[in-house]
Structures are given as C-alpha cells and as structure tokens.
Protein backbone atom coordinates (compact mmCIF):
# COMPACT_ATOMS: atom_id res chain seq x y z
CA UNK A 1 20.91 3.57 -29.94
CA UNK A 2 21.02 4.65 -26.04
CA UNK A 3 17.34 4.25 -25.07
CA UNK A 4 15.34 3.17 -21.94
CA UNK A 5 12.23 1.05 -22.40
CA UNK A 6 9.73 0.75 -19.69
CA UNK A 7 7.18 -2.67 -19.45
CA UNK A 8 4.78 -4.42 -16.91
CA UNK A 9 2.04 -1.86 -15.90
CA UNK A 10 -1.66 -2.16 -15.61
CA UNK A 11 -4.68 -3.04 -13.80
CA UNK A 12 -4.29 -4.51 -10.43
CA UNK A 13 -6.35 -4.74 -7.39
CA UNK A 14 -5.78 -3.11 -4.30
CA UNK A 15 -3.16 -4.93 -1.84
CA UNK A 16 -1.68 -6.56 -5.59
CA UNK A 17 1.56 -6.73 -6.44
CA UNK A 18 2.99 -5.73 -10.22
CA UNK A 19 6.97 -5.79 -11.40
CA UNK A 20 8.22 -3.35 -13.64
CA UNK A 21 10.98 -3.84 -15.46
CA UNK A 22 13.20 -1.21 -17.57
CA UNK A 23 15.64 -2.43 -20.64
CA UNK A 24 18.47 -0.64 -21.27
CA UNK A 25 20.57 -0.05 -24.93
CA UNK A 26 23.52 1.84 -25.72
CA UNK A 27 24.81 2.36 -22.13
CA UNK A 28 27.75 0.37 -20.13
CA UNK A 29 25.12 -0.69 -17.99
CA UNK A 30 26.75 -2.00 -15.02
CA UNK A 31 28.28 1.45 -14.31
CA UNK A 32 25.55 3.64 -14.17
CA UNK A 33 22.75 4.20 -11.55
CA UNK A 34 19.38 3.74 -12.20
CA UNK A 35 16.06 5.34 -11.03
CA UNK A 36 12.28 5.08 -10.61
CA UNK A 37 10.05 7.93 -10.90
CA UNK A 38 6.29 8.28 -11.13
CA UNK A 39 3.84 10.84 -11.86
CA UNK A 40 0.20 10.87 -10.74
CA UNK A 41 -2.75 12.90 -12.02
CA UNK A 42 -2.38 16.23 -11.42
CA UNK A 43 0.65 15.51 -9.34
CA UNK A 44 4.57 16.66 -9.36
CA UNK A 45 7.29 13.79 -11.32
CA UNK A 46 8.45 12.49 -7.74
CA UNK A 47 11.11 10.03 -7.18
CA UNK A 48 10.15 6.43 -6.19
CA UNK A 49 13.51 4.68 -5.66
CA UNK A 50 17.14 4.88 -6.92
CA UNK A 51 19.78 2.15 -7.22
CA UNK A 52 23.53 3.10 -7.42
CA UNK A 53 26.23 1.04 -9.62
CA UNK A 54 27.07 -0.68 -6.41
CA UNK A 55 24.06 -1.58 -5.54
CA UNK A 56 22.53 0.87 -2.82
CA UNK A 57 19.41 1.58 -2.98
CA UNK A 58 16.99 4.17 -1.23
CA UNK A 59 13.42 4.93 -1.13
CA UNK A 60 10.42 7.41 -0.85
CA UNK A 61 8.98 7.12 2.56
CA UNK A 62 5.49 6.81 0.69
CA UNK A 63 6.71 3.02 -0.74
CA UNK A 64 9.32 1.87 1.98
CA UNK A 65 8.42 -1.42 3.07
CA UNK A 66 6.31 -2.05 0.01
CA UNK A 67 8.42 -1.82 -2.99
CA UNK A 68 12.03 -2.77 -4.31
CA UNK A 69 14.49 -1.36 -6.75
CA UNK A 70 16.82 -4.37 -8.22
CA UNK A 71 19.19 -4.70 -10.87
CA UNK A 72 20.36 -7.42 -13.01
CA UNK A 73 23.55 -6.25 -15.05
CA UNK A 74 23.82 -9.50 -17.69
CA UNK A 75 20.26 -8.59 -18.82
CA UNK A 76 20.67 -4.28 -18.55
CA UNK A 77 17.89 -4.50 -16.53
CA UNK A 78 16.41 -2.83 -13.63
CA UNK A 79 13.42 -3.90 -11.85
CA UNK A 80 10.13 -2.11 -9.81
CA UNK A 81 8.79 -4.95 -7.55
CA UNK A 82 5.33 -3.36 -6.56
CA UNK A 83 3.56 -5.18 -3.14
CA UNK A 84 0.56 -3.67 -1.04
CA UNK A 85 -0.42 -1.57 -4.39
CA UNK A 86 -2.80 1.37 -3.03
CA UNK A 87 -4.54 3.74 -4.99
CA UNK A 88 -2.43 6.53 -4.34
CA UNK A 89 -0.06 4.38 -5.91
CA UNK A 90 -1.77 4.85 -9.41
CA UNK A 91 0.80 6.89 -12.01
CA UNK A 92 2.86 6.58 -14.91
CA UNK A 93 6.60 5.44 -13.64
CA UNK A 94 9.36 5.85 -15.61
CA UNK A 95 12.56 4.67 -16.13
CA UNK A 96 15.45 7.02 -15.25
CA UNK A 97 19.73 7.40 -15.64
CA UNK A 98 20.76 10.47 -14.18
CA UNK A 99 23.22 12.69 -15.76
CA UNK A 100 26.66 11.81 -14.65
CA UNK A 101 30.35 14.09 -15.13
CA UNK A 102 33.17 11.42 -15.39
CA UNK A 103 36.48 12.26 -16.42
CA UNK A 104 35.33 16.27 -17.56
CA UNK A 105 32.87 14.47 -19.79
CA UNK A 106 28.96 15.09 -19.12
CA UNK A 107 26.57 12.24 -19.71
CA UNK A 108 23.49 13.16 -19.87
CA UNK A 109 19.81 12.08 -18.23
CA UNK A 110 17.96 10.06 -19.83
CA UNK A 111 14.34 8.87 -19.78
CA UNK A 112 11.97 6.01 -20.55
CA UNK A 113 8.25 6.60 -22.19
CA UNK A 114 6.79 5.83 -19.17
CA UNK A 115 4.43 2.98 -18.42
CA UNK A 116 1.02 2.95 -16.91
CA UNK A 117 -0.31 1.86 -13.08
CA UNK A 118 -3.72 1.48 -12.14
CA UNK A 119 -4.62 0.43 -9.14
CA UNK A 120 -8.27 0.03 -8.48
CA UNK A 121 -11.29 -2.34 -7.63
C-alpha cells in the first residue's frame, strides 16, 4: 500500500520545540523527494520545507533559522524538527511526495492526513 503517515503534533508552549516525523510505505524511498506543508486557520496550504533525494533542502523564509527538514532512508522517514515555535506557527502540516515523470512514466503526488500544531500558552 503506498501511503504517507504523519505523527508528533500537539500542544507546546511558545519558544518550544516539537519533531514531526512522516512514515513512508509502498515507495522506493530513497529516490524520491519529500515535502512539508502546513495549513493554518483560514489560511492558504503553503509550503514549509522540501528535501530532494540528494539531500538539499530549502525553506520558507517564515521558518528559516527555526526549523529543519531531514531524512533517514533505512527507516522511510522524513523528519520536521520544530524550534522557537510561535503562534503563527499553529496549523495542520502534512506530509508530501510530489508528482514525479521518470522514464515517460508519471508518479503521482501524494499526501499524508495531516497532523495537528498548537502552539499556545
């Protein structure tokens, strides 16, 4: 079954740190970038951070310095380590593989269910 399963939100303090982490199935994992994306209330799906196959990574300007996108390919895994949580930080992030044309083939997106931050006093 390909699938993408999202874990590790909740409550947490301002200036607290939380790590995401997103399990993949059914994928060669180790080939395939990886993404974060969040939506707040009320708010457009943005993108947080990506991480490519290689392992470059980039960043919204709204988290640089705060958060980081890793990988670990024996445990098709990719992480969301979360520092200097604000509130504007509060959203559902979710797990994302972008759609991909290899070879004439197209692999499609997929998605995660989403997990949920809060970050408040």
């Amino acid at each position: 079954q390909v699938q993408l399963v999202e874990s590790g939100g909740g409550l947490v303090q301002p200036g607290g740190s939380l790590r995401l982490s997103c399990a993949a199935s059914g994928i060669i994992f180790s080939i395939n970038a990886m993404g974060w994306y969040r939506q707040a209330p009320g708010k457009q799906r943005e993108l947080v951070a990506t991480i490519g196959s290689g392992g470059t990574t980039t960043y919204a300007d709204s988290v640089k310095g705060r958060f980081t996108i890793s990988r670990d390919n024996a445990k098709n895994t990719v992480y969301l380590q979360m520092n200097s949580l604000k509130p504007e930080d509060t959203a559902v992030y979710y797990c994302n593989r972008p759609r991909a044309i290899v070879g004439g083939h197209l692999y499609p997106e997929l998605w995660g269910q989403g997990t949920l931050v809060t970050v408040s006093s």
